[in-house]
N, C-alpha and C. Protein backbone atom coordinates (compact mmCIF):
# COMPACT_ATOMS: atom_id res chain seq x y z
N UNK A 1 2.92 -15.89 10.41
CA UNK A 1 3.24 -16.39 9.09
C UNK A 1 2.43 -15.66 8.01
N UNK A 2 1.10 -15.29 8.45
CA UNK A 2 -0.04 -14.72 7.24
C UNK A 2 1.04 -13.55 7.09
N UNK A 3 1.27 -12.54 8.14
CA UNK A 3 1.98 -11.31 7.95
C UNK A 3 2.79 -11.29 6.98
N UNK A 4 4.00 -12.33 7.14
CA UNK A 4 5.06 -12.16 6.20
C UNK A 4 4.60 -12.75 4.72
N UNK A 5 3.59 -13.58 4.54
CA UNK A 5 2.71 -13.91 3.26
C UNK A 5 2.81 -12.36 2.84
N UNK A 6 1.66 -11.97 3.62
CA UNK A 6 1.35 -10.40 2.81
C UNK A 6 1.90 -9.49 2.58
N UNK A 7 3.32 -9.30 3.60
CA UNK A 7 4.62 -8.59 3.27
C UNK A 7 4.78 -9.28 1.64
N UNK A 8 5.30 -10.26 1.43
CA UNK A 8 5.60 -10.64 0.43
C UNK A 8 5.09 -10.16 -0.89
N UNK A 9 3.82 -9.81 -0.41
CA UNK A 9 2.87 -9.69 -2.09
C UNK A 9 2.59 -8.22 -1.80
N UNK A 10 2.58 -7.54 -0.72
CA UNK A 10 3.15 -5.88 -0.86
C UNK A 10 4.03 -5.92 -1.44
N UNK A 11 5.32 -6.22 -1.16
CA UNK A 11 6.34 -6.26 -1.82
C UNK A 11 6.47 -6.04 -3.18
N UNK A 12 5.85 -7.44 -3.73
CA UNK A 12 5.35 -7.48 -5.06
C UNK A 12 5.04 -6.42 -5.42
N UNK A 13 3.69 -6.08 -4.91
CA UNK A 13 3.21 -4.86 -5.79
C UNK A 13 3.94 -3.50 -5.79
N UNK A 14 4.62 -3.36 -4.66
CA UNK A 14 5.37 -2.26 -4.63
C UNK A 14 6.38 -1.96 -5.49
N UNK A 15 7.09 -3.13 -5.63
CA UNK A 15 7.74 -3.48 -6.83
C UNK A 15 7.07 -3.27 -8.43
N UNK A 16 6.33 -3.99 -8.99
CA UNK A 16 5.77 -3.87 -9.91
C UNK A 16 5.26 -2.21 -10.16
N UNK A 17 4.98 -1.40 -9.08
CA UNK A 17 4.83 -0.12 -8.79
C UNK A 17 5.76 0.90 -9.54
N UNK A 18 7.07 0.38 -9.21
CA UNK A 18 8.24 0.69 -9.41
C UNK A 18 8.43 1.10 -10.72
N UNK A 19 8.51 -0.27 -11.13
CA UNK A 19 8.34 -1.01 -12.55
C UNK A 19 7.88 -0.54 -13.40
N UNK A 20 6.37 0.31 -13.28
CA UNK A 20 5.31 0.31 -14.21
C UNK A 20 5.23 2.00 -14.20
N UNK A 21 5.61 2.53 -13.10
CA UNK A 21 4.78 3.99 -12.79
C UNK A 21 6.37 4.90 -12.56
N UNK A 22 6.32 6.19 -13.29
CA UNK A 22 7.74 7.10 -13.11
C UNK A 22 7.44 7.41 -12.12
N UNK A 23 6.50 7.86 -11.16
CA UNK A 23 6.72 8.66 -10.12
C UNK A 23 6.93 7.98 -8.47
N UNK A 24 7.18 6.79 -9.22
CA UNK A 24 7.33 5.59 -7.92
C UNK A 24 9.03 5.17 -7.97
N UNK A 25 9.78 5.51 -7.01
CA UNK A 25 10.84 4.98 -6.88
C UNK A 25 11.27 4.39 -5.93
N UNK A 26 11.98 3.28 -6.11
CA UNK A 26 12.27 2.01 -4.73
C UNK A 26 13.67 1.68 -4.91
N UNK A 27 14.67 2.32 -4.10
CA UNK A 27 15.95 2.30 -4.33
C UNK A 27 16.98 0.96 -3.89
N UNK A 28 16.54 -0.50 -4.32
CA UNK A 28 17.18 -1.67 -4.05
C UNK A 28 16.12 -2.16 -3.07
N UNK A 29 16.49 -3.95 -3.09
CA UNK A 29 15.81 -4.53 -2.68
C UNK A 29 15.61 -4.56 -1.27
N UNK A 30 16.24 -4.10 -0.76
CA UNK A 30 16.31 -4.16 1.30
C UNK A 30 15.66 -3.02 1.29
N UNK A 31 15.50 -1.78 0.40
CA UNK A 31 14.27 -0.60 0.66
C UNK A 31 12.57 -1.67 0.29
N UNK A 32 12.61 -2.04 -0.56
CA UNK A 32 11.37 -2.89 -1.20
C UNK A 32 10.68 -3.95 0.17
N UNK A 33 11.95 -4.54 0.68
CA UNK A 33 11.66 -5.10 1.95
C UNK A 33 10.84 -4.52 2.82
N UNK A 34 11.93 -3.67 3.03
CA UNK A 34 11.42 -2.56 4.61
C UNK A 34 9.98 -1.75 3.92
N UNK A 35 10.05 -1.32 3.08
CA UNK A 35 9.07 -0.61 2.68
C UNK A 35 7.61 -1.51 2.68
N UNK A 36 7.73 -2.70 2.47
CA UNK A 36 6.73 -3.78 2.12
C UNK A 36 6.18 -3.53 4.03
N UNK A 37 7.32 -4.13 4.84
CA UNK A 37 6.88 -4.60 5.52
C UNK A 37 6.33 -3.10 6.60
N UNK A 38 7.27 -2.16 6.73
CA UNK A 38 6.48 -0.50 7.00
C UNK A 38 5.43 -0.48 6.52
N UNK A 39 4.84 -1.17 5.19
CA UNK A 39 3.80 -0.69 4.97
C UNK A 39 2.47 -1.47 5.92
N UNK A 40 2.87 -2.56 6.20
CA UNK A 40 2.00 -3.35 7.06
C UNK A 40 1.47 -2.90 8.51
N UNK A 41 2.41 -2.54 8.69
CA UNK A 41 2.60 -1.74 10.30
C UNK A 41 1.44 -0.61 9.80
N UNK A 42 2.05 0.72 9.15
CA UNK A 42 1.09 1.70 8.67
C UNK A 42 -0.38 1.36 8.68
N UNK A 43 -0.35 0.19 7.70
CA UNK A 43 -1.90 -0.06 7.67
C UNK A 43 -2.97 -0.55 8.72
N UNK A 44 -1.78 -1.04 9.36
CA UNK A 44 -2.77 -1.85 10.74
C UNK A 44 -2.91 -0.70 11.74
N UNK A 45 -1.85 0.49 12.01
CA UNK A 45 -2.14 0.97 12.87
C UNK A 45 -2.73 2.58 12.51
N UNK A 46 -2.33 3.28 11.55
CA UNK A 46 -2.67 4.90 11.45
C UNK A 46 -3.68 4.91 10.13
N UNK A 47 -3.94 3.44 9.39
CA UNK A 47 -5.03 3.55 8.47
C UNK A 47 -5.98 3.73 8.71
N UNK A 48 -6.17 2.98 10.04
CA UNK A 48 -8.23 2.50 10.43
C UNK A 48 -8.42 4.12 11.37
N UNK A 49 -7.29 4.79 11.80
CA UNK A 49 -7.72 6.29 12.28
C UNK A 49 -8.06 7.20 11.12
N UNK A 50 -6.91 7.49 10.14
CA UNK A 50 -7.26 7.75 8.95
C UNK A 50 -8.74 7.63 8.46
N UNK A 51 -9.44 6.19 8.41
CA UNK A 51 -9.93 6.19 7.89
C UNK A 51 -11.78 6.61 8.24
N UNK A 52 -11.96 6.78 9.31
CA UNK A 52 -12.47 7.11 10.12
C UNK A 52 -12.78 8.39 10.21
N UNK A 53 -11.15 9.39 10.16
CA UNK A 53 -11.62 10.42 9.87
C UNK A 53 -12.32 10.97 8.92
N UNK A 54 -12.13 10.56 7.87
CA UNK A 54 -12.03 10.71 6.47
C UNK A 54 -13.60 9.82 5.90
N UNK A 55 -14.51 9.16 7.25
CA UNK A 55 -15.43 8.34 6.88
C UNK A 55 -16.69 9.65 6.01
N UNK A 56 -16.94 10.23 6.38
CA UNK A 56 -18.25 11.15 5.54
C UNK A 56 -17.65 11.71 4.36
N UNK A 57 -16.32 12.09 3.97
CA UNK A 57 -16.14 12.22 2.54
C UNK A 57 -16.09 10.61 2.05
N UNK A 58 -15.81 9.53 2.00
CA UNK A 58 -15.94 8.28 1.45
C UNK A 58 -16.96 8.21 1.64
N UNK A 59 -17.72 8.22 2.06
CA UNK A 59 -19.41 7.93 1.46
C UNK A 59 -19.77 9.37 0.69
N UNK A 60 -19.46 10.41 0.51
CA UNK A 60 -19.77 11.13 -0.82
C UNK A 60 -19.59 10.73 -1.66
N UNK A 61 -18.37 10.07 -1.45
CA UNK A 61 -17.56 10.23 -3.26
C UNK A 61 -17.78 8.28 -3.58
N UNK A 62 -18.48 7.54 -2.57
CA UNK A 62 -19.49 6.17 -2.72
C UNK A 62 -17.77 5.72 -2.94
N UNK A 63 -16.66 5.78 -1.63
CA UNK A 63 -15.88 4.95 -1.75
C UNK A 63 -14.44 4.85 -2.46
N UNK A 64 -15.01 6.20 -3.32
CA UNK A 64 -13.49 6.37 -4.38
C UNK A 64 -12.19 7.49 -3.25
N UNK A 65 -12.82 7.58 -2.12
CA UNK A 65 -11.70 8.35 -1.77
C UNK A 65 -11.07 7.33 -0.77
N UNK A 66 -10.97 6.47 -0.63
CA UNK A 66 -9.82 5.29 -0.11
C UNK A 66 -9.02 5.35 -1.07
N UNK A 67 -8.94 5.28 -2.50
CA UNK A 67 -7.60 5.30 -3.39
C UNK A 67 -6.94 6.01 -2.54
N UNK A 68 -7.45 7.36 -2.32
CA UNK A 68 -6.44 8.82 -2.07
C UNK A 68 -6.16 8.46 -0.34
N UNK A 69 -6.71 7.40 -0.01
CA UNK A 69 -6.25 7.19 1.74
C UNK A 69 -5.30 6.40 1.39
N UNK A 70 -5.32 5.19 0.37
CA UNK A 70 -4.11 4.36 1.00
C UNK A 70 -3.10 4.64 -0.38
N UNK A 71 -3.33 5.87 -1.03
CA UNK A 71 -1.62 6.41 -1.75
C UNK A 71 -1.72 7.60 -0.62
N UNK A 72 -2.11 7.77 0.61
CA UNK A 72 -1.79 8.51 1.47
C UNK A 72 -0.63 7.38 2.29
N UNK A 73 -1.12 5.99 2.42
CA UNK A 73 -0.35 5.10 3.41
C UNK A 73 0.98 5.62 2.99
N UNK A 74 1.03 5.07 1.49
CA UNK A 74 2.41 4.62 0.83
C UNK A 74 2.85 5.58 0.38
N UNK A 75 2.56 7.12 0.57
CA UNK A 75 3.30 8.50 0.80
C UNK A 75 3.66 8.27 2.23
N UNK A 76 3.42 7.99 3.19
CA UNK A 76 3.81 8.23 4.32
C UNK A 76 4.57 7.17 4.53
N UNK A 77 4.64 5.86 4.30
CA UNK A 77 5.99 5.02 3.70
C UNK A 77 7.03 5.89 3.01
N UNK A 78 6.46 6.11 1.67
CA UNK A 78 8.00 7.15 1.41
C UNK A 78 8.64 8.08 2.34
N UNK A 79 7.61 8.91 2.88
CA UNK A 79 8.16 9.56 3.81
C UNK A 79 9.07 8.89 5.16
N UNK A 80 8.75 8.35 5.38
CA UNK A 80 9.65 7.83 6.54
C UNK A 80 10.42 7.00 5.90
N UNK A 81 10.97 6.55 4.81
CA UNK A 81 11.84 5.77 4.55
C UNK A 81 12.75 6.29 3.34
N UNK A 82 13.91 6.29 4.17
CA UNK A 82 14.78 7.00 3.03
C UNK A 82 15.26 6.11 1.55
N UNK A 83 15.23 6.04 0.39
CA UNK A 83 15.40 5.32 -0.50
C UNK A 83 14.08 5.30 -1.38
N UNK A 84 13.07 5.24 -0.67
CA UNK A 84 11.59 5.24 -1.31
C UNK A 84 10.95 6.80 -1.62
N UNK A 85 10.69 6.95 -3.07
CA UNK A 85 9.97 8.46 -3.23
C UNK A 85 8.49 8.16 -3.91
N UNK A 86 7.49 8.79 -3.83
CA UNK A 86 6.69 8.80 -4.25
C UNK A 86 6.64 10.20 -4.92
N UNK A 87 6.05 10.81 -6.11
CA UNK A 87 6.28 12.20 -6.63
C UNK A 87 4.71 12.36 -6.93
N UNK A 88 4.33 12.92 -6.23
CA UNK A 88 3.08 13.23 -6.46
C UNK A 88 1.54 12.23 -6.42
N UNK A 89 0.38 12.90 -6.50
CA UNK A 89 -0.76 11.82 -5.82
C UNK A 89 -0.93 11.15 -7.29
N UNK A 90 -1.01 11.19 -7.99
CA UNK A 90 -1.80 10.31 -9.03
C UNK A 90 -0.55 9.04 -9.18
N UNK A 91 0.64 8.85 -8.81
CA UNK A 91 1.36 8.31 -8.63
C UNK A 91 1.11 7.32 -7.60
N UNK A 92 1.35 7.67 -6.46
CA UNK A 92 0.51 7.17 -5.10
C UNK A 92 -0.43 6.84 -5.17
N UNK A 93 -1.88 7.40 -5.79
CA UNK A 93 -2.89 6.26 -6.09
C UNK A 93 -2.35 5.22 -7.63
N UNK A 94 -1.30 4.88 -8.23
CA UNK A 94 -1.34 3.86 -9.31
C UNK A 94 -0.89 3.24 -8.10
N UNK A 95 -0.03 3.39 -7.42
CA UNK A 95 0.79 2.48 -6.52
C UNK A 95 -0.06 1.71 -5.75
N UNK A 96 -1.04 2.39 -5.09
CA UNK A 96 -1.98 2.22 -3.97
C UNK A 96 -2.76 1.07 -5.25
N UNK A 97 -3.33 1.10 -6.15
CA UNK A 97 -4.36 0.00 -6.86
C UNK A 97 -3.23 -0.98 -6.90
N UNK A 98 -2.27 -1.01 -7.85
CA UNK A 98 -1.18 -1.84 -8.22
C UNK A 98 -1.14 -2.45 -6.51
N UNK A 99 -0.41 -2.09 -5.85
CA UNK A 99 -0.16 -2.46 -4.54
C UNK A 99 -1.58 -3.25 -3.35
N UNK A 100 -2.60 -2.87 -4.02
CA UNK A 100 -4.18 -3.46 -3.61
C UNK A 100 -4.40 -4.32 -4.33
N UNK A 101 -4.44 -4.35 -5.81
CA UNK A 101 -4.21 -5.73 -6.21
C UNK A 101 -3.54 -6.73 -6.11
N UNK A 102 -1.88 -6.63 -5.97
CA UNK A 102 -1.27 -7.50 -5.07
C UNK A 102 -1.55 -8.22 -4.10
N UNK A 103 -2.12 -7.49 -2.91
CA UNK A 103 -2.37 -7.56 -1.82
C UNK A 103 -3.59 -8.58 -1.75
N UNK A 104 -4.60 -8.33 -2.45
CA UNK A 104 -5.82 -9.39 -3.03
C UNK A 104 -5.29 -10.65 -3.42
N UNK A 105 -4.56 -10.32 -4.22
CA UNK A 105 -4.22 -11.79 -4.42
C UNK A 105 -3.28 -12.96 -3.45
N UNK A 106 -2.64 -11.95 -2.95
CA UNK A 106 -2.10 -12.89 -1.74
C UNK A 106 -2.87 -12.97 -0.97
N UNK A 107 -4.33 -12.16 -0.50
CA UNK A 107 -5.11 -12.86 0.34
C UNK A 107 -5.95 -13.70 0.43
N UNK A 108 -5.73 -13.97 -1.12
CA UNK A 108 -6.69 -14.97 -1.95
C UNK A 108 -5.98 -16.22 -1.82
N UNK A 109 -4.71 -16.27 -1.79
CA UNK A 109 -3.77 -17.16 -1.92
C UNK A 109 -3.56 -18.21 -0.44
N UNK A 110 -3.90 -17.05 0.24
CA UNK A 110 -3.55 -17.49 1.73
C UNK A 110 -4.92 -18.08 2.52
N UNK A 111 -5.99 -17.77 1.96
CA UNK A 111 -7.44 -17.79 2.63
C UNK A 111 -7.17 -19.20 3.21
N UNK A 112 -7.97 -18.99 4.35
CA UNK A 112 -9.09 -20.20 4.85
C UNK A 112 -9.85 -20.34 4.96
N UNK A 113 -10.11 -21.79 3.88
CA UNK A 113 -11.45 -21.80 3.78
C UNK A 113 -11.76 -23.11 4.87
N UNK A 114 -11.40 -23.34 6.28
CA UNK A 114 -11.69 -24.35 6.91
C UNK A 114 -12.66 -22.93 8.20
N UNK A 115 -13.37 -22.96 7.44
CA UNK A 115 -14.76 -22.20 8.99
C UNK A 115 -16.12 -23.07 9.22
């Protein structure tokens, strides 16, 4: 159930992505879907390798190079999904914050606080 919560508010932001940024395009709502929920998959499984690799430049740059990892996710969402384009990185990182803020807030939304 959390999953499809956070699909939901990817979604969102992916959307709002759309919305806000030219170089973000999401061609109807069943791409926005799939794309939301591809993006979940992505993150759980080829992010935390990603990110790993990529661990001694993020501590140079004290953290700012995760923007450029996860508008790497949601390039590689576009890429595998036909309907969705991303045009370039500074695009992919608005998407990636827009789409991280979303994402915050639905996990804010969803928390438990029974520990």
């Amino acid at each position: 159930m959390k999953f499809l919560v956070r699909a939901v508010f990817a979604a969102l932001g992916l959307w709002i992505a759309d919305w806000l940024l030219r170089g973000v395009v999401i061609n109807g709502a069943l791409t926005l879907v799939i794309a939301a929920l591809l993006l979940g998959v992505v993150n759980a499984i080829v992010r935390p390798v990603v990110f790993i690799l990529t661990l001694p430049i993020t501590f140079v740059t004290l953290g700012l190079f995760l923007l450029v990892v996860n508008a790497m996710m949601i390039g590689l969402v576009a890429l595998l999904l036909p309907g969705m384009h991303v045009y370039g990185l500074f695009p992919g990182i608005g998407a990636a914050i827009i789409t991280g803020v979303a994402s915050w807030i639905g996990a804010m939304a969803i928390r438990d606080d029974r520990t």
